[in-house]
PDB file of N, CA and C in Angstrom:
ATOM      1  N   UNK A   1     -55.629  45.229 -24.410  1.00  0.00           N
ATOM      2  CA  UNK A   1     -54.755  44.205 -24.913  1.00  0.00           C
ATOM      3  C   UNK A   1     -53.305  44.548 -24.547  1.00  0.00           C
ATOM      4  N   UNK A   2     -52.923  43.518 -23.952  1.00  0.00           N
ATOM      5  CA  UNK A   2     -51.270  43.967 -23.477  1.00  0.00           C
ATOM      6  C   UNK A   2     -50.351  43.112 -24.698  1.00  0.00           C
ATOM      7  N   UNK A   3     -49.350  43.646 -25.492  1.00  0.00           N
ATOM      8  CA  UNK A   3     -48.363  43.376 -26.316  1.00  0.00           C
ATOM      9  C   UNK A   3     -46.909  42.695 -24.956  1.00  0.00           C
ATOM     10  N   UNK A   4     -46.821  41.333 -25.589  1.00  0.00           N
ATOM     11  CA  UNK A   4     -45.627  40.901 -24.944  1.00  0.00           C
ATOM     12  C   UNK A   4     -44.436  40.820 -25.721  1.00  0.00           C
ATOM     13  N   UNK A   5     -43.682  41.236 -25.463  1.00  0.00           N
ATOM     14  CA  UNK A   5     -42.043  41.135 -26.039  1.00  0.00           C
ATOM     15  C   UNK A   5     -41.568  39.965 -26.549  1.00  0.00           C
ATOM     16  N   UNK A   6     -41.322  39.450 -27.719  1.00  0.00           N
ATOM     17  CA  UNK A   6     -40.921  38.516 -28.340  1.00  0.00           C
ATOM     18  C   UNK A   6     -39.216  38.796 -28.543  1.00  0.00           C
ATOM     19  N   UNK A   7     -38.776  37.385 -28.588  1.00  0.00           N
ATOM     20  CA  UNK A   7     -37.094  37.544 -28.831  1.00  0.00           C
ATOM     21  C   UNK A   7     -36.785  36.742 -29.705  1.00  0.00           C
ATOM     22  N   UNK A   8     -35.729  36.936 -30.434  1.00  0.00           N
ATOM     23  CA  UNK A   8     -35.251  35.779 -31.871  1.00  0.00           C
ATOM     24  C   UNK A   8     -33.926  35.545 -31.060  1.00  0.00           C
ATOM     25  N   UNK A   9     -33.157  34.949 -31.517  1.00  0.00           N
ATOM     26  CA  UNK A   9     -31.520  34.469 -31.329  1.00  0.00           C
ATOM     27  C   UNK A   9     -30.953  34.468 -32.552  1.00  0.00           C
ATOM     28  N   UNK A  10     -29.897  35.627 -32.500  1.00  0.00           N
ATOM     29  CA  UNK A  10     -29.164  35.510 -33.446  1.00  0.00           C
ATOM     30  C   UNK A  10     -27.756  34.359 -33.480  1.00  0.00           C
ATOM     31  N   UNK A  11     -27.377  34.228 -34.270  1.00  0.00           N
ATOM     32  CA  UNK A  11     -25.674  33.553 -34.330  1.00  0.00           C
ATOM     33  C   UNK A  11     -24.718  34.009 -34.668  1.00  0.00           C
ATOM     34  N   UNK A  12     -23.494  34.260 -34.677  1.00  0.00           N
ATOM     35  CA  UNK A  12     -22.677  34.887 -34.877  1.00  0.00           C
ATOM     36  C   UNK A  12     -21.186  34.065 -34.420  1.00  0.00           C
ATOM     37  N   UNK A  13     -19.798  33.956 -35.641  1.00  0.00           N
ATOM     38  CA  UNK A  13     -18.912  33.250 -35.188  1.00  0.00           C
ATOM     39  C   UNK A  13     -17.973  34.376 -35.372  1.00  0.00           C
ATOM     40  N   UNK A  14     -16.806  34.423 -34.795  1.00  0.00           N
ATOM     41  CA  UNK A  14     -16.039  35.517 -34.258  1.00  0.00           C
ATOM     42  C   UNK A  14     -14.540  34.709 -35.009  1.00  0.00           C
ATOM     43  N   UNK A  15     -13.979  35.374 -36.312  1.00  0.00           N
ATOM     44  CA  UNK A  15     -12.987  35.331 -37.244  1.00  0.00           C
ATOM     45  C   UNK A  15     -11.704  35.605 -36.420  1.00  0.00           C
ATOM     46  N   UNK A  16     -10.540  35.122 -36.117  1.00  0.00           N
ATOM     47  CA  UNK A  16      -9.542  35.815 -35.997  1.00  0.00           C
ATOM     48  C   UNK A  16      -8.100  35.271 -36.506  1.00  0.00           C
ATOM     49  N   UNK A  17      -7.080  36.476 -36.872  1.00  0.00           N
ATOM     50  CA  UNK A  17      -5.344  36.064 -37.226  1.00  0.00           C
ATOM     51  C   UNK A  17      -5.176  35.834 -36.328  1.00  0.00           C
ATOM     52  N   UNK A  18      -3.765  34.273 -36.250  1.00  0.00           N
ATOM     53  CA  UNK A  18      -3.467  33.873 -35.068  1.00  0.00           C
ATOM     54  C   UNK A  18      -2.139  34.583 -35.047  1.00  0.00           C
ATOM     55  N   UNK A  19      -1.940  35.223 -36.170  1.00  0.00           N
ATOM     56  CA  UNK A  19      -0.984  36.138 -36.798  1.00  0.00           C
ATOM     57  C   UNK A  19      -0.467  37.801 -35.825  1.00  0.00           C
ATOM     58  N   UNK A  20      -1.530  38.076 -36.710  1.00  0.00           N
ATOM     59  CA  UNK A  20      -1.877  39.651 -35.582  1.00  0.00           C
ATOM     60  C   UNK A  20      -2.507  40.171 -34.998  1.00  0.00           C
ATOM     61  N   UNK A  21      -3.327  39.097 -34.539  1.00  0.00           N
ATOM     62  CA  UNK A  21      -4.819  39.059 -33.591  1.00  0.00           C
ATOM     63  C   UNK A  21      -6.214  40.013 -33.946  1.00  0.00           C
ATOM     64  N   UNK A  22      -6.099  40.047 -35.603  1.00  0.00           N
ATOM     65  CA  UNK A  22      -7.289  40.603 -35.785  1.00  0.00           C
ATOM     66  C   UNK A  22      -8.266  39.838 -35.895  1.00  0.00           C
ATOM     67  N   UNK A  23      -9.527  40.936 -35.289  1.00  0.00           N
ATOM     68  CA  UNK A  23     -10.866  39.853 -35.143  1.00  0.00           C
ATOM     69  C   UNK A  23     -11.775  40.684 -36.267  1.00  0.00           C
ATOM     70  N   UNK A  24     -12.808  40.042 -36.368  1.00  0.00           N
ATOM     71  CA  UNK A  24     -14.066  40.068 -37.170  1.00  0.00           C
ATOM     72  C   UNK A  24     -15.245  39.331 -37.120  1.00  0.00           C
ATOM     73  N   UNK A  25     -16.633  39.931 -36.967  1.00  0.00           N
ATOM     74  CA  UNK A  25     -17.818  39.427 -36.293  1.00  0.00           C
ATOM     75  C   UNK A  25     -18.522  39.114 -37.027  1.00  0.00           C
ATOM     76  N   UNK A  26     -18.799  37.914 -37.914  1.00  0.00           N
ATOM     77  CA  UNK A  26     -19.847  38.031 -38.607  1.00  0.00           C
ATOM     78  C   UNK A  26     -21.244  36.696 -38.398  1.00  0.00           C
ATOM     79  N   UNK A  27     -22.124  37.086 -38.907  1.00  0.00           N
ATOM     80  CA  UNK A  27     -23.217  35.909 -38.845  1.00  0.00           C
ATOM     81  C   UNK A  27     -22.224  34.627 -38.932  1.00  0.00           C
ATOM     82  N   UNK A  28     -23.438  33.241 -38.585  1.00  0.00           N
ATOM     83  CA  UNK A  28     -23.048  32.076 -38.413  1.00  0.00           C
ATOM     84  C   UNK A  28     -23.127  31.486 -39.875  1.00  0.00           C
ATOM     85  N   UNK A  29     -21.989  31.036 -40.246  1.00  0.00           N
ATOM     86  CA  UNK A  29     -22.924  30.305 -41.866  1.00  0.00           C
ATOM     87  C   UNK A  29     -23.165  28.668 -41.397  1.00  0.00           C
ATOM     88  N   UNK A  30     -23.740  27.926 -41.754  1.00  0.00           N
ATOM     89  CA  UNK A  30     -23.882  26.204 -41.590  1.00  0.00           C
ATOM     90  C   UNK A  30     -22.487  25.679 -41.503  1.00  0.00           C
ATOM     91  N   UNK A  31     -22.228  24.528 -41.311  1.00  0.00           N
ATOM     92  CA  UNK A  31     -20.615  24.329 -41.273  1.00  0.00           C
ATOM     93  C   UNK A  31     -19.803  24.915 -40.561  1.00  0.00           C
ATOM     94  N   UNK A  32     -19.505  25.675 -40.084  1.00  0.00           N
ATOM     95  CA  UNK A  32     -19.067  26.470 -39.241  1.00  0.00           C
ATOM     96  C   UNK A  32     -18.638  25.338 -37.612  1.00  0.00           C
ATOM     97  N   UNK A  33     -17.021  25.914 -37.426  1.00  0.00           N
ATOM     98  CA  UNK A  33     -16.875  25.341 -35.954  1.00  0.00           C
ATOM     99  C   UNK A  33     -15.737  25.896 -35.740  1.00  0.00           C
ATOM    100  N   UNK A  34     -15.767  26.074 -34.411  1.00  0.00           N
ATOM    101  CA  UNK A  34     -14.134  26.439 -33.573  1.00  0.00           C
ATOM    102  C   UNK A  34     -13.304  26.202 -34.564  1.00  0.00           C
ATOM    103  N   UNK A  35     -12.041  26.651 -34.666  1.00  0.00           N
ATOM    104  CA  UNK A  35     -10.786  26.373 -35.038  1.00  0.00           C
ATOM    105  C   UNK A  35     -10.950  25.972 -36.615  1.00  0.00           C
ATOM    106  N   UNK A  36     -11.893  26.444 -37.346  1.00  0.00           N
ATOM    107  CA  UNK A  36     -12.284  25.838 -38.687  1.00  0.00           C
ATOM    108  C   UNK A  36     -11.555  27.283 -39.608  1.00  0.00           C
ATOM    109  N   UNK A  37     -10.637  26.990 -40.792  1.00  0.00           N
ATOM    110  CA  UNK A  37      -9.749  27.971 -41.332  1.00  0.00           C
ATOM    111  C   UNK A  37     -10.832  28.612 -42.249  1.00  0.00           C
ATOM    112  N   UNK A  38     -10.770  30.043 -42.464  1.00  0.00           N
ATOM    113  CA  UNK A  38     -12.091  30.599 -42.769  1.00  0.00           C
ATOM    114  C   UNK A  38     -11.882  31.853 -43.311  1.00  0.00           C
ATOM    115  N   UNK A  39     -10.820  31.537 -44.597  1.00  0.00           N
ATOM    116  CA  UNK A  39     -10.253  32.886 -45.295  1.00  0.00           C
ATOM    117  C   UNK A  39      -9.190  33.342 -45.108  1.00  0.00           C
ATOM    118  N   UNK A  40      -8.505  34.540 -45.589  1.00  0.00           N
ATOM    119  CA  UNK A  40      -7.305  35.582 -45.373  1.00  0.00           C
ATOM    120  C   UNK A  40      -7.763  36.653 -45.001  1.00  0.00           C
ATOM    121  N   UNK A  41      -6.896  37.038 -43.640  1.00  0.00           N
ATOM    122  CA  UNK A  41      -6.418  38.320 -42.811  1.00  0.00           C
ATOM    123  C   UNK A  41      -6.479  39.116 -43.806  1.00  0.00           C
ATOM    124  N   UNK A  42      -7.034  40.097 -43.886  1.00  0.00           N
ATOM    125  CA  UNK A  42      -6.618  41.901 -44.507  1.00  0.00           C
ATOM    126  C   UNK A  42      -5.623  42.021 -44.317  1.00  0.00           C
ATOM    127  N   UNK A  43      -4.813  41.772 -43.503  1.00  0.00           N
ATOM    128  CA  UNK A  43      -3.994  42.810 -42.626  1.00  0.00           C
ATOM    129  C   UNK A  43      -2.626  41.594 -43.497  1.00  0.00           C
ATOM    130  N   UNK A  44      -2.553  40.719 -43.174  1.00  0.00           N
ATOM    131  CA  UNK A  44      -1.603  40.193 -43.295  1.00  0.00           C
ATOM    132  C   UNK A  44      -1.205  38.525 -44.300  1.00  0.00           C
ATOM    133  N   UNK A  45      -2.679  38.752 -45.081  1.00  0.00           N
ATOM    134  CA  UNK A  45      -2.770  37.575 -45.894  1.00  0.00           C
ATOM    135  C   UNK A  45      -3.038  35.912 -44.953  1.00  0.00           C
ATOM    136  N   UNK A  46      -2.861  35.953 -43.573  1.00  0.00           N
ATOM    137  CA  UNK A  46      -2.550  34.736 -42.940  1.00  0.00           C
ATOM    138  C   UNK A  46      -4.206  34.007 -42.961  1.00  0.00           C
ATOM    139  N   UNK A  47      -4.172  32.594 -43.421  1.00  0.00           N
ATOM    140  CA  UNK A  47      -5.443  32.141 -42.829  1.00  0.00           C
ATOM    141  C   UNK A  47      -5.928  32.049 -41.345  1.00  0.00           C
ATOM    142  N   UNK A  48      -7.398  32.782 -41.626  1.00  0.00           N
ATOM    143  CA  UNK A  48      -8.112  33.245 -40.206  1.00  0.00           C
ATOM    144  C   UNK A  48      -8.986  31.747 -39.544  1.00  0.00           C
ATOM    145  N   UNK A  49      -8.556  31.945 -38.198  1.00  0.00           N
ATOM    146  CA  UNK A  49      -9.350  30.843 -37.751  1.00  0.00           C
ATOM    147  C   UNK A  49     -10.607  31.649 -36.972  1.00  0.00           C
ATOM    148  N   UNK A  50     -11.382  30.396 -37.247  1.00  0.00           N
ATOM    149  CA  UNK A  50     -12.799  30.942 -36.052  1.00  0.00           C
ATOM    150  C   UNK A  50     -12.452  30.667 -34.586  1.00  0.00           C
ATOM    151  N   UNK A  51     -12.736  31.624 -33.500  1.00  0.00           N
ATOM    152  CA  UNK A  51     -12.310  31.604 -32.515  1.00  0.00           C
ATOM    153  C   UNK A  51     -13.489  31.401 -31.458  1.00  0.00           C
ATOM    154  N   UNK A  52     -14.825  31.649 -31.797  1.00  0.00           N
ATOM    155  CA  UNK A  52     -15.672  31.722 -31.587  1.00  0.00           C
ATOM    156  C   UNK A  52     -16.970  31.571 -32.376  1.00  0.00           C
ATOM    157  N   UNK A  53     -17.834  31.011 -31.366  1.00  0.00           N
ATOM    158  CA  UNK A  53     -19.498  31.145 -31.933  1.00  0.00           C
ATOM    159  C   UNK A  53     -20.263  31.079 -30.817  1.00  0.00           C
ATOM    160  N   UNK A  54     -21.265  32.130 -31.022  1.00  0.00           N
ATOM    161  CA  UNK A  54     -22.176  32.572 -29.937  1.00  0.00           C
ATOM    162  C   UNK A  54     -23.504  33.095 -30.243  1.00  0.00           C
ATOM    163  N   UNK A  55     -24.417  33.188 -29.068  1.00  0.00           N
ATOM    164  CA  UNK A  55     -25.868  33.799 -29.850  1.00  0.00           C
ATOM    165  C   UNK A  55     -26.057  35.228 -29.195  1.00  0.00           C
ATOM    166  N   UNK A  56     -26.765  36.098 -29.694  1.00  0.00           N
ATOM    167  CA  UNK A  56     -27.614  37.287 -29.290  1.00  0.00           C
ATOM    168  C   UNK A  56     -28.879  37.043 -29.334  1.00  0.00           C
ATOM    169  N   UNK A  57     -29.669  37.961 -28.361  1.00  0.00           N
ATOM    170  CA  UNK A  57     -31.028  38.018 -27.901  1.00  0.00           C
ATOM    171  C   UNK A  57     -31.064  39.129 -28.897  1.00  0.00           C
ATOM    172  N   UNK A  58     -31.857  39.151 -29.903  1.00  0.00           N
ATOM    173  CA  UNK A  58     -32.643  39.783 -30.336  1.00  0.00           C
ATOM    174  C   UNK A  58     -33.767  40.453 -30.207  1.00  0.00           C
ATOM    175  N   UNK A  59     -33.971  41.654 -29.930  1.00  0.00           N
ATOM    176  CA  UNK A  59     -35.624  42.102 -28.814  1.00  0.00           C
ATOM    177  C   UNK A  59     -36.420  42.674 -29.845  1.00  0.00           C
ATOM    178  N   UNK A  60     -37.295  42.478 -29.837  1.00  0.00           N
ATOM    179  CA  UNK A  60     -38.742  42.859 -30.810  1.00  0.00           C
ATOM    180  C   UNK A  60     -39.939  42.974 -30.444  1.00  0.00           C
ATOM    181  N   UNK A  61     -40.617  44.249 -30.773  1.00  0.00           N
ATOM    182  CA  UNK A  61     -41.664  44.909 -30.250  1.00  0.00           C
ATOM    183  C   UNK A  61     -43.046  43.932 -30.309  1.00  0.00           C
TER     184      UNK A  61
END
Protein backbone atom coordinates (compact mmCIF):
# COMPACT_ATOMS: atom_id res chain seq x y z
CA UNK A 1 0.00 0.00 0.00
CA UNK A 2 1.56 3.29 -1.01
CA UNK A 3 0.48 6.43 1.41
CA UNK A 4 -0.03 9.68 -0.75
CA UNK A 5 0.65 13.09 0.65
CA UNK A 6 -2.32 15.10 1.41
CA UNK A 7 -2.24 19.07 1.72
CA UNK A 8 -4.68 21.56 3.61
CA UNK A 9 -4.38 25.47 2.85
CA UNK A 10 -3.93 27.54 5.42
CA UNK A 11 -4.95 31.51 5.53
CA UNK A 12 -3.27 34.00 6.96
CA UNK A 13 -3.66 38.09 6.77
CA UNK A 14 -0.51 40.08 7.40
CA UNK A 15 -1.29 43.25 10.16
CA UNK A 16 0.74 46.30 9.68
CA UNK A 17 1.54 50.30 11.27
CA UNK A 18 1.41 52.60 8.49
CA UNK A 19 3.09 54.40 11.36
CA UNK A 20 6.29 52.41 12.01
CA UNK A 21 5.97 49.65 9.71
CA UNK A 22 5.38 46.99 12.13
CA UNK A 23 4.05 43.77 10.86
CA UNK A 24 2.26 40.80 12.39
CA UNK A 25 1.10 37.36 10.95
CA UNK A 26 -1.81 36.00 12.03
CA UNK A 27 -4.63 33.45 10.83
CA UNK A 28 -7.46 34.73 8.54
CA UNK A 29 -10.62 35.61 10.62
CA UNK A 30 -14.07 35.91 8.21
CA UNK A 31 -14.48 39.56 7.31
CA UNK A 32 -11.26 40.25 6.81
CA UNK A 33 -9.85 42.45 3.63
CA UNK A 34 -6.95 44.57 2.41
CA UNK A 35 -6.78 47.88 3.96
CA UNK A 36 -9.51 46.86 6.67
CA UNK A 37 -8.39 48.81 10.27
CA UNK A 38 -7.68 45.90 12.60
CA UNK A 39 -6.58 47.13 16.10
CA UNK A 40 -3.58 49.14 17.82
CA UNK A 41 0.20 48.98 17.09
CA UNK A 42 2.17 47.84 20.33
CA UNK A 43 4.63 49.93 19.44
CA UNK A 44 2.87 53.04 18.92
CA UNK A 45 -0.91 52.89 19.71
CA UNK A 46 -1.64 53.75 15.77
CA UNK A 47 -4.53 51.76 14.08
CA UNK A 48 -3.07 48.71 12.13
CA UNK A 49 -4.12 48.09 8.69
CA UNK A 50 -4.18 44.66 6.94
CA UNK A 51 -1.70 44.69 4.29
CA UNK A 52 -2.11 41.39 3.23
CA UNK A 53 -3.87 37.94 2.86
CA UNK A 54 -2.48 34.83 1.61
CA UNK A 55 -2.52 30.94 1.79
CA UNK A 56 0.08 28.20 2.91
CA UNK A 57 0.39 24.64 1.75
CA UNK A 58 0.10 22.74 4.57
CA UNK A 59 1.89 19.10 4.15
CA UNK A 60 0.57 16.04 5.94
CA UNK A 61 1.66 12.61 6.21
Amino acid sequence: MIRQKTSQVKYFSVEECPKCGYKIKREFKEGDYVLKQSGLCPRDNTPMIISMIYAEEQKTK
